[in-house]
PDB file of N, CA and C in Angstrom:
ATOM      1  N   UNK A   1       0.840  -1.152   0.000  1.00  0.00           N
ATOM      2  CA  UNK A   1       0.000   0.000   0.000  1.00  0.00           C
ATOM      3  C   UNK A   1       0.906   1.243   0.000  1.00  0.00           C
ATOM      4  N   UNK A   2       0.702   2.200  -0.586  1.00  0.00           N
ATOM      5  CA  UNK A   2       1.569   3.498  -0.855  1.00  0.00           C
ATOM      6  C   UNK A   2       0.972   4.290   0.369  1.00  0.00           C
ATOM      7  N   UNK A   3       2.299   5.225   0.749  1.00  0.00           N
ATOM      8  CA  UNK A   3       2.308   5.587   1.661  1.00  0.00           C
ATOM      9  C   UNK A   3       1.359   6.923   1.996  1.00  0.00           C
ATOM     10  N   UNK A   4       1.120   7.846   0.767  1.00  0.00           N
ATOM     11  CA  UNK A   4       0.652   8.715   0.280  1.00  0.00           C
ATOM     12  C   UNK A   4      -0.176   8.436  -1.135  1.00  0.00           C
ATOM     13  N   UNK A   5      -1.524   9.149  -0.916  1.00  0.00           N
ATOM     14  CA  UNK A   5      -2.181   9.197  -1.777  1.00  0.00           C
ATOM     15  C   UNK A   5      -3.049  10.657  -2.063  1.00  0.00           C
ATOM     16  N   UNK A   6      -2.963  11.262  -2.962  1.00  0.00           N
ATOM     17  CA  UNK A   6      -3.567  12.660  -3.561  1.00  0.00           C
ATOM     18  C   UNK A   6      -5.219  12.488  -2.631  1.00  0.00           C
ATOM     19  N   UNK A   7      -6.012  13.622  -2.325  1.00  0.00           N
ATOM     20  CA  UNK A   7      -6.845  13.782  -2.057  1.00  0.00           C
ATOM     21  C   UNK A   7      -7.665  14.067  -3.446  1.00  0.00           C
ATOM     22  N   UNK A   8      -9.111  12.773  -2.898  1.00  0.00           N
ATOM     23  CA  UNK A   8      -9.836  13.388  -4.253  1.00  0.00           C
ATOM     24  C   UNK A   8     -10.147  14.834  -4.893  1.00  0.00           C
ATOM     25  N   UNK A   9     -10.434  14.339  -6.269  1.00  0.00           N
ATOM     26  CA  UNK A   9     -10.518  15.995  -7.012  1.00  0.00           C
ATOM     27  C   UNK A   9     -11.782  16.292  -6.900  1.00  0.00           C
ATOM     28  N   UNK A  10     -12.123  17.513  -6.791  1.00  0.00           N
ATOM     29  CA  UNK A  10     -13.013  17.614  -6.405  1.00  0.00           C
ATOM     30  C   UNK A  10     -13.706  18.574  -7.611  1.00  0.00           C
ATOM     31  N   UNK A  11     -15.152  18.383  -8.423  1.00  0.00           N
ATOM     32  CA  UNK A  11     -15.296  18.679  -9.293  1.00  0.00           C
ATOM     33  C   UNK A  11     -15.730  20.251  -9.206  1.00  0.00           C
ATOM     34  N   UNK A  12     -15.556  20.879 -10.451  1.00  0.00           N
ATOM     35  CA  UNK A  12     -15.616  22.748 -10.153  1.00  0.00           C
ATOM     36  C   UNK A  12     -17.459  23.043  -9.964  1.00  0.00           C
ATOM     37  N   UNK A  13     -17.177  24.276  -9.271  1.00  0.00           N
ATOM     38  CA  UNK A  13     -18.565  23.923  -9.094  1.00  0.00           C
ATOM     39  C   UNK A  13     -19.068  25.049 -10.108  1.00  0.00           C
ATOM     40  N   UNK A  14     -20.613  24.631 -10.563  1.00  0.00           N
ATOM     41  CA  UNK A  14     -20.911  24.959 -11.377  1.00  0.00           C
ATOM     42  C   UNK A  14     -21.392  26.462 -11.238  1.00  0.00           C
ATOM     43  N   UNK A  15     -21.488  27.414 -12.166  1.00  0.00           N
ATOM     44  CA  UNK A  15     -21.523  28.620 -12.889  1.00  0.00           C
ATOM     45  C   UNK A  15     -22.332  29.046 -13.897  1.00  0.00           C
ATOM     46  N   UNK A  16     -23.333  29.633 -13.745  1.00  0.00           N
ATOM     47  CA  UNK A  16     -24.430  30.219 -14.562  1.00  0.00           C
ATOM     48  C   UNK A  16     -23.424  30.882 -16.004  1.00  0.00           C
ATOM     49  N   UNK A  17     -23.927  30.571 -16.942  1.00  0.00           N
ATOM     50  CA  UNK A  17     -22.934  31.653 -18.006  1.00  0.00           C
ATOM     51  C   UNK A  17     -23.427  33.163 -18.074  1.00  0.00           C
ATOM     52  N   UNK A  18     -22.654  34.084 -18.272  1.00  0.00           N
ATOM     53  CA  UNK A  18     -22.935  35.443 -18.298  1.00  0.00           C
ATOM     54  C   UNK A  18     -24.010  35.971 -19.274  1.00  0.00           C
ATOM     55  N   UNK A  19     -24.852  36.989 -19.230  1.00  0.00           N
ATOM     56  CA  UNK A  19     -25.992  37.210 -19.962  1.00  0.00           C
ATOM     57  C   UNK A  19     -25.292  37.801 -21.049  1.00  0.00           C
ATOM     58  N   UNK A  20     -25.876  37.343 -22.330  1.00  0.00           N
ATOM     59  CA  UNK A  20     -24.902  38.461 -23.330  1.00  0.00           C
ATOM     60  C   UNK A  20     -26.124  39.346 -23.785  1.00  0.00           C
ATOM     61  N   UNK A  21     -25.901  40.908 -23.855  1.00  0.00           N
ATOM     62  CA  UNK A  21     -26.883  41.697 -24.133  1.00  0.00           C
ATOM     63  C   UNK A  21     -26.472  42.209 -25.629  1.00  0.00           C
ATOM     64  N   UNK A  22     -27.532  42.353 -26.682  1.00  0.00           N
ATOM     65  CA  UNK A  22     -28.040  42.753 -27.983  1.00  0.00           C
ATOM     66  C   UNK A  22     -28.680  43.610 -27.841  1.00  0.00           C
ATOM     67  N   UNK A  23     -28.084  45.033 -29.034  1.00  0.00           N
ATOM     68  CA  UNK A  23     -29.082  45.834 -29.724  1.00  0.00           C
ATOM     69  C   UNK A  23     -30.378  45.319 -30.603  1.00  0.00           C
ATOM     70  N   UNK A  24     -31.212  44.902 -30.033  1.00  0.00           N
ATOM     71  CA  UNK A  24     -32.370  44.484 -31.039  1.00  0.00           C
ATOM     72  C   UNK A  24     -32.649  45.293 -32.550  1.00  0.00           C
ATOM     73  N   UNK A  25     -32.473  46.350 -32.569  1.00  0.00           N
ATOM     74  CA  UNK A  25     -32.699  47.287 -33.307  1.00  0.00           C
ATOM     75  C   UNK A  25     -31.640  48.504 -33.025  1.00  0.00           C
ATOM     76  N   UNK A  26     -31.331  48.511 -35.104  1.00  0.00           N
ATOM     77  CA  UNK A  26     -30.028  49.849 -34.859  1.00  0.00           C
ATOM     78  C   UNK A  26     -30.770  50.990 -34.493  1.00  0.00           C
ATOM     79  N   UNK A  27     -30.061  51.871 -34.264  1.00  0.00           N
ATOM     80  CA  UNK A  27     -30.306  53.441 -33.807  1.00  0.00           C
ATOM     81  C   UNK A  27     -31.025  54.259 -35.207  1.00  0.00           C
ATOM     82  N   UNK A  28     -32.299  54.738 -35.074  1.00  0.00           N
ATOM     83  CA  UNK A  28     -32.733  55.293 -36.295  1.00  0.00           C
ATOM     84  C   UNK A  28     -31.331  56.202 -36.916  1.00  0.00           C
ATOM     85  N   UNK A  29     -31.334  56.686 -38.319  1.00  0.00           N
ATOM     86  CA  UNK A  29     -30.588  56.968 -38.612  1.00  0.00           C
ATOM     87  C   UNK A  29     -31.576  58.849 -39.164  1.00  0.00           C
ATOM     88  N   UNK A  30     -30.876  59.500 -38.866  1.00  0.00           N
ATOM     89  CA  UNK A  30     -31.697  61.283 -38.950  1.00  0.00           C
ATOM     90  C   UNK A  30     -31.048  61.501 -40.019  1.00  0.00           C
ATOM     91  N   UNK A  31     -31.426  61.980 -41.519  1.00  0.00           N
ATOM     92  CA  UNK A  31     -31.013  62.589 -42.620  1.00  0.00           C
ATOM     93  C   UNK A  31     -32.036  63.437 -42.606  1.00  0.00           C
ATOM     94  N   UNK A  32     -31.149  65.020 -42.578  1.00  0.00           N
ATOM     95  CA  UNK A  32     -31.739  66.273 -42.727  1.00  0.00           C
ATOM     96  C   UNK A  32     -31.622  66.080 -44.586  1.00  0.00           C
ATOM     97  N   UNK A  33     -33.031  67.241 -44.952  1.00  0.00           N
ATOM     98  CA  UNK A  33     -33.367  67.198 -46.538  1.00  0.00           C
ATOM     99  C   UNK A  33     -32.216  68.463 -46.994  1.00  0.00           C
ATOM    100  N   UNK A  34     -31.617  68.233 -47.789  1.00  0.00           N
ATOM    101  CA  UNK A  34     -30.612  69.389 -48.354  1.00  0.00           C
ATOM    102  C   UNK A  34     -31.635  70.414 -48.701  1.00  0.00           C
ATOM    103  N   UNK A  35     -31.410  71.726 -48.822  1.00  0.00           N
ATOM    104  CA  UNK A  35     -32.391  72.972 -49.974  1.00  0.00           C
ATOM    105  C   UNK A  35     -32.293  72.752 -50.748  1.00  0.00           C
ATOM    106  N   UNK A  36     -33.583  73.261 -51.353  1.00  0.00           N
ATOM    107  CA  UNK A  36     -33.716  73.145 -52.968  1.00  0.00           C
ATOM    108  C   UNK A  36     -32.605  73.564 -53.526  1.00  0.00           C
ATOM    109  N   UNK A  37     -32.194  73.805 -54.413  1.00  0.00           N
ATOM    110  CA  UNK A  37     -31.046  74.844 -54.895  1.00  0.00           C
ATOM    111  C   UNK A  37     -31.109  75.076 -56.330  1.00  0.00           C
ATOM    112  N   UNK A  38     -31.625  76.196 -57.012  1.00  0.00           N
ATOM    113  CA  UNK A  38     -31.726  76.633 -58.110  1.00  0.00           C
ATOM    114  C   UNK A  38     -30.311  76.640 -58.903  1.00  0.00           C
ATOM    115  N   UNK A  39     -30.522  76.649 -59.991  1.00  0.00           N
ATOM    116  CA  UNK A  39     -28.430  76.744 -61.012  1.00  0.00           C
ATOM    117  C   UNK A  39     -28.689  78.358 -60.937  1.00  0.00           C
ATOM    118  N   UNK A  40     -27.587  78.567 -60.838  1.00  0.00           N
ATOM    119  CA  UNK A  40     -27.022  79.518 -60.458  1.00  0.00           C
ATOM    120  C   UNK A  40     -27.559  80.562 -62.012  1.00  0.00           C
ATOM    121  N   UNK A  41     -28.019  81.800 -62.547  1.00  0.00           N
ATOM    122  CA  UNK A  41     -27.467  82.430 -63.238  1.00  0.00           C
ATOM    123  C   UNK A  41     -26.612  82.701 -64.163  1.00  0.00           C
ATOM    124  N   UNK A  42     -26.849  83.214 -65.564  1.00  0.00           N
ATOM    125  CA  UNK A  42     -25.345  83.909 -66.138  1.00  0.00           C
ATOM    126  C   UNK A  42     -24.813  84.852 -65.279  1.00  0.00           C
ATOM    127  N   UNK A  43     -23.784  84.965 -65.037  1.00  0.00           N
ATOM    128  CA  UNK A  43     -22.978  85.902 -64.246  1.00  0.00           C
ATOM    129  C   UNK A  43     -23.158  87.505 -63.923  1.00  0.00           C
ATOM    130  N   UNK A  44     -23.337  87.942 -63.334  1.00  0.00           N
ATOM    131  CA  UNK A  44     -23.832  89.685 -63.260  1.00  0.00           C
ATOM    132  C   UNK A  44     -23.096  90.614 -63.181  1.00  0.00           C
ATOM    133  N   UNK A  45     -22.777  91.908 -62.983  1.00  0.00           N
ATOM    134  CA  UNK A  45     -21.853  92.796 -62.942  1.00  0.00           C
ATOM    135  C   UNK A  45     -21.801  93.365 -61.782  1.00  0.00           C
ATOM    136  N   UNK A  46     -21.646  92.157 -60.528  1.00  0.00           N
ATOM    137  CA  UNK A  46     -21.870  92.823 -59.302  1.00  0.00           C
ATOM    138  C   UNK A  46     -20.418  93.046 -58.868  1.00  0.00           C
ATOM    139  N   UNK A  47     -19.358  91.907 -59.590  1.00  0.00           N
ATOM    140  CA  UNK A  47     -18.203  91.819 -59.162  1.00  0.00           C
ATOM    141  C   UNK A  47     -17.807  91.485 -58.259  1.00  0.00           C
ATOM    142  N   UNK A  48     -18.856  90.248 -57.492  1.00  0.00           N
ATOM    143  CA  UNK A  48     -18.426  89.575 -56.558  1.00  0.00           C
ATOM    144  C   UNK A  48     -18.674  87.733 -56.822  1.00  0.00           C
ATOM    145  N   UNK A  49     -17.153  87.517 -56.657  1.00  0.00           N
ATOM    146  CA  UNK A  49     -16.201  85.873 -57.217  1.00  0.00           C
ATOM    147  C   UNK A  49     -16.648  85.540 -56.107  1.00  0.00           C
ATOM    148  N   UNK A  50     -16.730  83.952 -56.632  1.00  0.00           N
ATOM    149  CA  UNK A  50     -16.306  82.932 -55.240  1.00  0.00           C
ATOM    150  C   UNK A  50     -14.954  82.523 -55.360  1.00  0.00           C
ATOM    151  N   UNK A  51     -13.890  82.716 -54.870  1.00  0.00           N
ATOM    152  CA  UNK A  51     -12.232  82.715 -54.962  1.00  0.00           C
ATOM    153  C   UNK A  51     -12.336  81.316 -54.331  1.00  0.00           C
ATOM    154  N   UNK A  52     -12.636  80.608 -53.817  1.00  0.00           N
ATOM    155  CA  UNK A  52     -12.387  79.450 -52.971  1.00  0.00           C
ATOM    156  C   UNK A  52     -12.837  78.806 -51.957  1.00  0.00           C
ATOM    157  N   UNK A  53     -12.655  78.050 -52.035  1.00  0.00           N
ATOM    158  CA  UNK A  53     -13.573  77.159 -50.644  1.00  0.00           C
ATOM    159  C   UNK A  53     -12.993  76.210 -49.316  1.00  0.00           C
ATOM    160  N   UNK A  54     -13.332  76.485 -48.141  1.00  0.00           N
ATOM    161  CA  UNK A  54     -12.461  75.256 -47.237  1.00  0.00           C
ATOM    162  C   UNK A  54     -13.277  74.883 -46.090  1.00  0.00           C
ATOM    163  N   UNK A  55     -13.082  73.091 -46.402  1.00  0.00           N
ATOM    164  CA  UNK A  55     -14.292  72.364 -45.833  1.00  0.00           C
ATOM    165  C   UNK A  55     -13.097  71.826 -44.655  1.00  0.00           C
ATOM    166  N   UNK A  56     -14.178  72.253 -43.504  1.00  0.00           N
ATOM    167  CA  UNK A  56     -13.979  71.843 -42.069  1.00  0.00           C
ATOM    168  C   UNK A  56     -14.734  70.949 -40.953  1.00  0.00           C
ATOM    169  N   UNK A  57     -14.572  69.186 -41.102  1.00  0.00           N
ATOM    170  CA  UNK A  57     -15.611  69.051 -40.450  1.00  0.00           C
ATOM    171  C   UNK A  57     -15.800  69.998 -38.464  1.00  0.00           C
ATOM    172  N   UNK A  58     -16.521  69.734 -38.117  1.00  0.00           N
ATOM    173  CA  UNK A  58     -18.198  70.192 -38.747  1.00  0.00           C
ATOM    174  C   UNK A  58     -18.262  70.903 -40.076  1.00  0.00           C
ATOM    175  N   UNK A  59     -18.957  71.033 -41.099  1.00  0.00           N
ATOM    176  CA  UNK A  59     -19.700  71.885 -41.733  1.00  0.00           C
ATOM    177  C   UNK A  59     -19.469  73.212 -41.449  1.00  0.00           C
ATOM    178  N   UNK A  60     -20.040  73.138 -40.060  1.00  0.00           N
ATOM    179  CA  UNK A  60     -20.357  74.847 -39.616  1.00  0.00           C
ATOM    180  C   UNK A  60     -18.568  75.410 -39.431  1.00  0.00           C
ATOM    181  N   UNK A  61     -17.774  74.745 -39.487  1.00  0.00           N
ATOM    182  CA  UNK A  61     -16.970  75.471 -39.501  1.00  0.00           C
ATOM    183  C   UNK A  61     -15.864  76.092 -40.698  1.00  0.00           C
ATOM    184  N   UNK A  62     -16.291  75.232 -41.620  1.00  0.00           N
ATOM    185  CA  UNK A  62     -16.073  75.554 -43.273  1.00  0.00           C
ATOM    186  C   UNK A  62     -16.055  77.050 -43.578  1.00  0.00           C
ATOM    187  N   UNK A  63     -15.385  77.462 -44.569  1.00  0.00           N
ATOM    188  CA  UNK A  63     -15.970  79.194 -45.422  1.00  0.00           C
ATOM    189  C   UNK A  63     -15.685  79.044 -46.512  1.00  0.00           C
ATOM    190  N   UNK A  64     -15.715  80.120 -47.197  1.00  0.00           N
ATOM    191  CA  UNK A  64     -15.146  80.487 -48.411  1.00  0.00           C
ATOM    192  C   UNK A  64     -14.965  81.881 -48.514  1.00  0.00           C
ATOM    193  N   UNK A  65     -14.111  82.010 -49.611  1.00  0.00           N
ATOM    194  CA  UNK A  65     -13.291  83.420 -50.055  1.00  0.00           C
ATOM    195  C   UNK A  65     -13.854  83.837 -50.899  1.00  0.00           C
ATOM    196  N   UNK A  66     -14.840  84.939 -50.879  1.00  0.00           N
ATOM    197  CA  UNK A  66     -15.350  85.723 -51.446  1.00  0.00           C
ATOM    198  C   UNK A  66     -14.423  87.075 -52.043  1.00  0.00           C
ATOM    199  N   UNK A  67     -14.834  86.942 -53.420  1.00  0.00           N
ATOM    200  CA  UNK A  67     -13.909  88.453 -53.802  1.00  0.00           C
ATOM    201  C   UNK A  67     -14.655  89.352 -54.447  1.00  0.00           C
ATOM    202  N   UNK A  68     -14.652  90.739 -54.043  1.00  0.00           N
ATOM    203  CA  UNK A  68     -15.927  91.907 -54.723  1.00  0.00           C
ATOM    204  C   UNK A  68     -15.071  93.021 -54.540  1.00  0.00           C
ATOM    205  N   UNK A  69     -15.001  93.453 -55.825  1.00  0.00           N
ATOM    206  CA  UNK A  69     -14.266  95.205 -56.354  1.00  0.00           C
ATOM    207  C   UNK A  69     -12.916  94.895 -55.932  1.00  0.00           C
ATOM    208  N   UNK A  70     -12.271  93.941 -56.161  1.00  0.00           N
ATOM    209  CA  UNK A  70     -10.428  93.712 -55.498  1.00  0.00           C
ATOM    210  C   UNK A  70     -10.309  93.170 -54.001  1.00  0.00           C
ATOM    211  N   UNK A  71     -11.238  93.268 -53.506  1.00  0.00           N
ATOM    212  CA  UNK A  71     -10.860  92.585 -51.918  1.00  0.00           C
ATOM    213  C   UNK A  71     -11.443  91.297 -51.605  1.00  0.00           C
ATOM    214  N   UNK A  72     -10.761  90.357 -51.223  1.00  0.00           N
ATOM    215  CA  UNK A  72     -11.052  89.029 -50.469  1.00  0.00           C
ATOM    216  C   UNK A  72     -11.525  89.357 -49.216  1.00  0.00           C
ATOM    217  N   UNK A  73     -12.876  88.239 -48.781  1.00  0.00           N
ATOM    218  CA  UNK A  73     -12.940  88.434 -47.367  1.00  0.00           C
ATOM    219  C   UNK A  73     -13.151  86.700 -47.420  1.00  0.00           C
ATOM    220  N   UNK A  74     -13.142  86.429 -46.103  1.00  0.00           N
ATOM    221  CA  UNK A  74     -13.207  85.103 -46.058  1.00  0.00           C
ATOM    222  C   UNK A  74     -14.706  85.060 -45.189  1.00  0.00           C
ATOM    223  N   UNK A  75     -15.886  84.142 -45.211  1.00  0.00           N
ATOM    224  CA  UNK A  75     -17.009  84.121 -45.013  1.00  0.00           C
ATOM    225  C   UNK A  75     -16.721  82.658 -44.241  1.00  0.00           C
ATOM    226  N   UNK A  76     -17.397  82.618 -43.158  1.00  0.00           N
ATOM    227  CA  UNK A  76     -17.779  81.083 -42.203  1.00  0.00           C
ATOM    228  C   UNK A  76     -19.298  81.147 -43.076  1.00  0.00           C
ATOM    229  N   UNK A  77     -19.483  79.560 -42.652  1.00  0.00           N
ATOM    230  CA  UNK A  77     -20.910  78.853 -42.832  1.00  0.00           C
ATOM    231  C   UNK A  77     -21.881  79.994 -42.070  1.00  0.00           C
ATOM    232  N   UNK A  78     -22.750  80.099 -42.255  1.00  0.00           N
ATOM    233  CA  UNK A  78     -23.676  81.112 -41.498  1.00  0.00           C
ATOM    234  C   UNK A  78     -23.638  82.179 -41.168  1.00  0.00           C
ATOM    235  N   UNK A  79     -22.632  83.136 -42.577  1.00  0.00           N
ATOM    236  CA  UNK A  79     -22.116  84.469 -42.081  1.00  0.00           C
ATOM    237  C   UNK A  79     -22.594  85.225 -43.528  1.00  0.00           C
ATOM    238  N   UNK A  80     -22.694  86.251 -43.548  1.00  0.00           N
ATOM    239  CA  UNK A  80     -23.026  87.453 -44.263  1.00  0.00           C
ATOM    240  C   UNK A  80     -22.104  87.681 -45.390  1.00  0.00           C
ATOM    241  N   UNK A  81     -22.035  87.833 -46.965  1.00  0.00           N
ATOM    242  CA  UNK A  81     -21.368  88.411 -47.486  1.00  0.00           C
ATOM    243  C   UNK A  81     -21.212  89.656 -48.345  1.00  0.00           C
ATOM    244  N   UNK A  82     -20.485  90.263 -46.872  1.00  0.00           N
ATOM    245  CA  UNK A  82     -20.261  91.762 -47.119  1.00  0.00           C
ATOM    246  C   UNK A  82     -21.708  92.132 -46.856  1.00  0.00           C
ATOM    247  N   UNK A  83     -22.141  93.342 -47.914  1.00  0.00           N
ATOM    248  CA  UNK A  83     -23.563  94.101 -47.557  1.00  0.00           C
ATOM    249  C   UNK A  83     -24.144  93.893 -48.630  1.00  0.00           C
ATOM    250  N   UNK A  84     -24.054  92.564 -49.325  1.00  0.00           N
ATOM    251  CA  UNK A  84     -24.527  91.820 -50.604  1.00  0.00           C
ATOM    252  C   UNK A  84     -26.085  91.545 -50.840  1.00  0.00           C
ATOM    253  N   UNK A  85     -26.352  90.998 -49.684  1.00  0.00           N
ATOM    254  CA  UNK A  85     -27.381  90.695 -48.759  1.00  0.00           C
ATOM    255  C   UNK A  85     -27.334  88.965 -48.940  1.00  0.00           C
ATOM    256  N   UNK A  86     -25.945  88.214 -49.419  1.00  0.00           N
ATOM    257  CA  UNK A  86     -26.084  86.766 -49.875  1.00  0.00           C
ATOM    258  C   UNK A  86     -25.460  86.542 -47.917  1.00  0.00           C
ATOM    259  N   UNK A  87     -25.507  85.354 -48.021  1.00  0.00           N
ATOM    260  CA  UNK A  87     -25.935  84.361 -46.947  1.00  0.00           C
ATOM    261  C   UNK A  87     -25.190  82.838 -47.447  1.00  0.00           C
ATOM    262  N   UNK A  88     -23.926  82.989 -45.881  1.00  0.00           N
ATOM    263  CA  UNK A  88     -23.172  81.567 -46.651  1.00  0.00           C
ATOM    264  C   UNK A  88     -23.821  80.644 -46.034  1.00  0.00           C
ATOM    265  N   UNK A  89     -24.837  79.486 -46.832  1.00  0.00           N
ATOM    266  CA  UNK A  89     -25.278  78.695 -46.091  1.00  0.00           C
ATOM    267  C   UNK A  89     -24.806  77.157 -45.839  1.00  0.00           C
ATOM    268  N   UNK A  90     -23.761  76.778 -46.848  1.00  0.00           N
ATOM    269  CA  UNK A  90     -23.000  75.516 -46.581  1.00  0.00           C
ATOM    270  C   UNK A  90     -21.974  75.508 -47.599  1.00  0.00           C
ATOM    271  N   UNK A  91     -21.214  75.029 -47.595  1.00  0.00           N
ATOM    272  CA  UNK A  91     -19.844  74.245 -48.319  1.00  0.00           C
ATOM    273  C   UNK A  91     -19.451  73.062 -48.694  1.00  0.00           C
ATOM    274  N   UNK A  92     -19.444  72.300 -50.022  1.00  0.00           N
ATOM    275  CA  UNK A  92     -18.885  71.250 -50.252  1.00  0.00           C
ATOM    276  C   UNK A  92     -17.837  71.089 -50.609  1.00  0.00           C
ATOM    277  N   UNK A  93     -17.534  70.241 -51.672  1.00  0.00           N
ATOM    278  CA  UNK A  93     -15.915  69.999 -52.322  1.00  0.00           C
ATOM    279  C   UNK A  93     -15.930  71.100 -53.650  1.00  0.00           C
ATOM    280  N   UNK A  94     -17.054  71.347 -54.012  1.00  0.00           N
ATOM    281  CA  UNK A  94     -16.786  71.676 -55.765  1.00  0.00           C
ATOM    282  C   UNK A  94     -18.144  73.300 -55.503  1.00  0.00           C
ATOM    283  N   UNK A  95     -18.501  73.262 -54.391  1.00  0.00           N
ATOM    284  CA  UNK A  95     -19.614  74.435 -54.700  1.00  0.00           C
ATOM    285  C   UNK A  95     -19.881  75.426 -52.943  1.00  0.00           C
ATOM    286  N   UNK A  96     -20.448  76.110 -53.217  1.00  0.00           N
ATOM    287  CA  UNK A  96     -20.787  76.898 -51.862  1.00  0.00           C
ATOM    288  C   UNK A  96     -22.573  77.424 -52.198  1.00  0.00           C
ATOM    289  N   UNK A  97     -23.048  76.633 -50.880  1.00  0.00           N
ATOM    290  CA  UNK A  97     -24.548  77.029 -51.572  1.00  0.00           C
ATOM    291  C   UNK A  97     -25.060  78.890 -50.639  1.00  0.00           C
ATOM    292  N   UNK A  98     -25.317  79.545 -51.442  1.00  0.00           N
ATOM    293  CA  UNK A  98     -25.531  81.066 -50.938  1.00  0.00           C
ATOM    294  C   UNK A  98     -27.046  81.484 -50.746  1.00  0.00           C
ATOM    295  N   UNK A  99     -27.870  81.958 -50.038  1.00  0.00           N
ATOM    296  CA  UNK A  99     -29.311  81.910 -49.789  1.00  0.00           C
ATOM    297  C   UNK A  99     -29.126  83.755 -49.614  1.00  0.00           C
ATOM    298  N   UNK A 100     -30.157  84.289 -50.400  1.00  0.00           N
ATOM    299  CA  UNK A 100     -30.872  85.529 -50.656  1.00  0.00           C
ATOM    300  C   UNK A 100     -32.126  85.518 -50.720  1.00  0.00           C
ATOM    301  N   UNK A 101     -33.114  86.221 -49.969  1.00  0.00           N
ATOM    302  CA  UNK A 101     -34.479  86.866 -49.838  1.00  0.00           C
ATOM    303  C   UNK A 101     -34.815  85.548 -49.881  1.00  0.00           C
ATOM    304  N   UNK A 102     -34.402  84.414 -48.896  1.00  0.00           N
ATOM    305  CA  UNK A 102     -35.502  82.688 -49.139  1.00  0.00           C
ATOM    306  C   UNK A 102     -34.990  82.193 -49.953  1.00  0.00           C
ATOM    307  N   UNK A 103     -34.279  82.346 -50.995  1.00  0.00           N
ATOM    308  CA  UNK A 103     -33.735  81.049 -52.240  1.00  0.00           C
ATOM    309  C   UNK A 103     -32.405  81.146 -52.356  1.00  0.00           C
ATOM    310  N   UNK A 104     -32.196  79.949 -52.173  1.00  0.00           N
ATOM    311  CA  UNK A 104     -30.974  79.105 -52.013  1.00  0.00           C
ATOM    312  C   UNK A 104     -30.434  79.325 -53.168  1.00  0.00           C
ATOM    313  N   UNK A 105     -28.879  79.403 -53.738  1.00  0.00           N
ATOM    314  CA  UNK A 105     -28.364  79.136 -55.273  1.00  0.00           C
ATOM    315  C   UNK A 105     -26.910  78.289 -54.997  1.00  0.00           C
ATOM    316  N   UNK A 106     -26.295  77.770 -56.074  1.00  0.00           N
ATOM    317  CA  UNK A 106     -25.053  77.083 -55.614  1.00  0.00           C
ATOM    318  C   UNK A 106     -24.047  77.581 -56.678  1.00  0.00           C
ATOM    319  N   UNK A 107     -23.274  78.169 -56.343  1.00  0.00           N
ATOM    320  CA  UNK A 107     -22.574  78.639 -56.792  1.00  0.00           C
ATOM    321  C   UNK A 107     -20.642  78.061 -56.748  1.00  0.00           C
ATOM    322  N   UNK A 108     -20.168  78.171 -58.008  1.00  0.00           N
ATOM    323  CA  UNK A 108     -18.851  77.186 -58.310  1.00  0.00           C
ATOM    324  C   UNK A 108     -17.924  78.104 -57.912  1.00  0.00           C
ATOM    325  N   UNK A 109     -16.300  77.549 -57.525  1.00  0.00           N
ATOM    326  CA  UNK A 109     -15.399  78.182 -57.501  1.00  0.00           C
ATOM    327  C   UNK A 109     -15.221  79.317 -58.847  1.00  0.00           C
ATOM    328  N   UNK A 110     -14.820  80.732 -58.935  1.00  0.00           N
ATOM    329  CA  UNK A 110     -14.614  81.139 -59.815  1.00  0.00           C
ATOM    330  C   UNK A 110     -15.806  81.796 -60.327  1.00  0.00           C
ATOM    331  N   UNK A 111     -16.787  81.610 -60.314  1.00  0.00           N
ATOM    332  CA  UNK A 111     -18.625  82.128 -60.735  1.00  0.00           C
ATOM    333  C   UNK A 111     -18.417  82.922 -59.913  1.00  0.00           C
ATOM    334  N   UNK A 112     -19.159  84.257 -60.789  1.00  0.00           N
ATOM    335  CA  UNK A 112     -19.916  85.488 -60.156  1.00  0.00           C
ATOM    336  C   UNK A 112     -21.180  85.680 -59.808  1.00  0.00           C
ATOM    337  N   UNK A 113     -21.533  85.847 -58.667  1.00  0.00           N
ATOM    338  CA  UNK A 113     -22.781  85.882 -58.414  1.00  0.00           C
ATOM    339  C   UNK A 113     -23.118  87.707 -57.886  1.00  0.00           C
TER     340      UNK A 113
END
């Protein structure tokens, strides 16, 4: 007979498994409707360019470079240009959309509005 013998093993005791929790349903997704936006006009003799554009996310923090009679000003999203009475209302890659008296227009780098 051996002199020593291991004490039985003793089996683990048992353990509920952890709850795993699911999104049943994704998060609605909110898409605001862009403005209408009319094409822009033949060009006028107001002498005010769109010189350029620079997209910042947010949006709202984007502008563009407006140029009228020789001077650049630079315009944020939701700012005034000059005493024009135009209205910078957003910025993309290729356009800047401008809102006067209610209607929206989109206007290109280089176009006079």
């Amino acid at each position: 007979m051996p002199l020593y013998s291991p004490p039985p093993a003793e089996a683990p005791a048992y353990r509920e498994p952890a709850p795993v929790y699911t999104n049943p349903e994704p998060a609605p997704r909110v898409v605001a409707k862009a403005p209408e936006v009319e094409p822009m006009p033949a060009p006028s003799n107001t002498g005010t360019t769109l010189s350029g554009l620079f997209m910042l996310e947010p949006n709202d923090r984007s502008y563009a470079l407006i140029e009228s009679n020789g001077n650049v000003q630079s315009v944020a999203v939701g700012g005034n240009v000059g005493s024009t009475g135009w209205k910078l209302k957003s910025v993309n890659q290729e356009t800047a959309i401008l809102e006067k008296d209610g209607q929206a227009r989109s206007v290109a780098v280089g176009q006079k509005f």
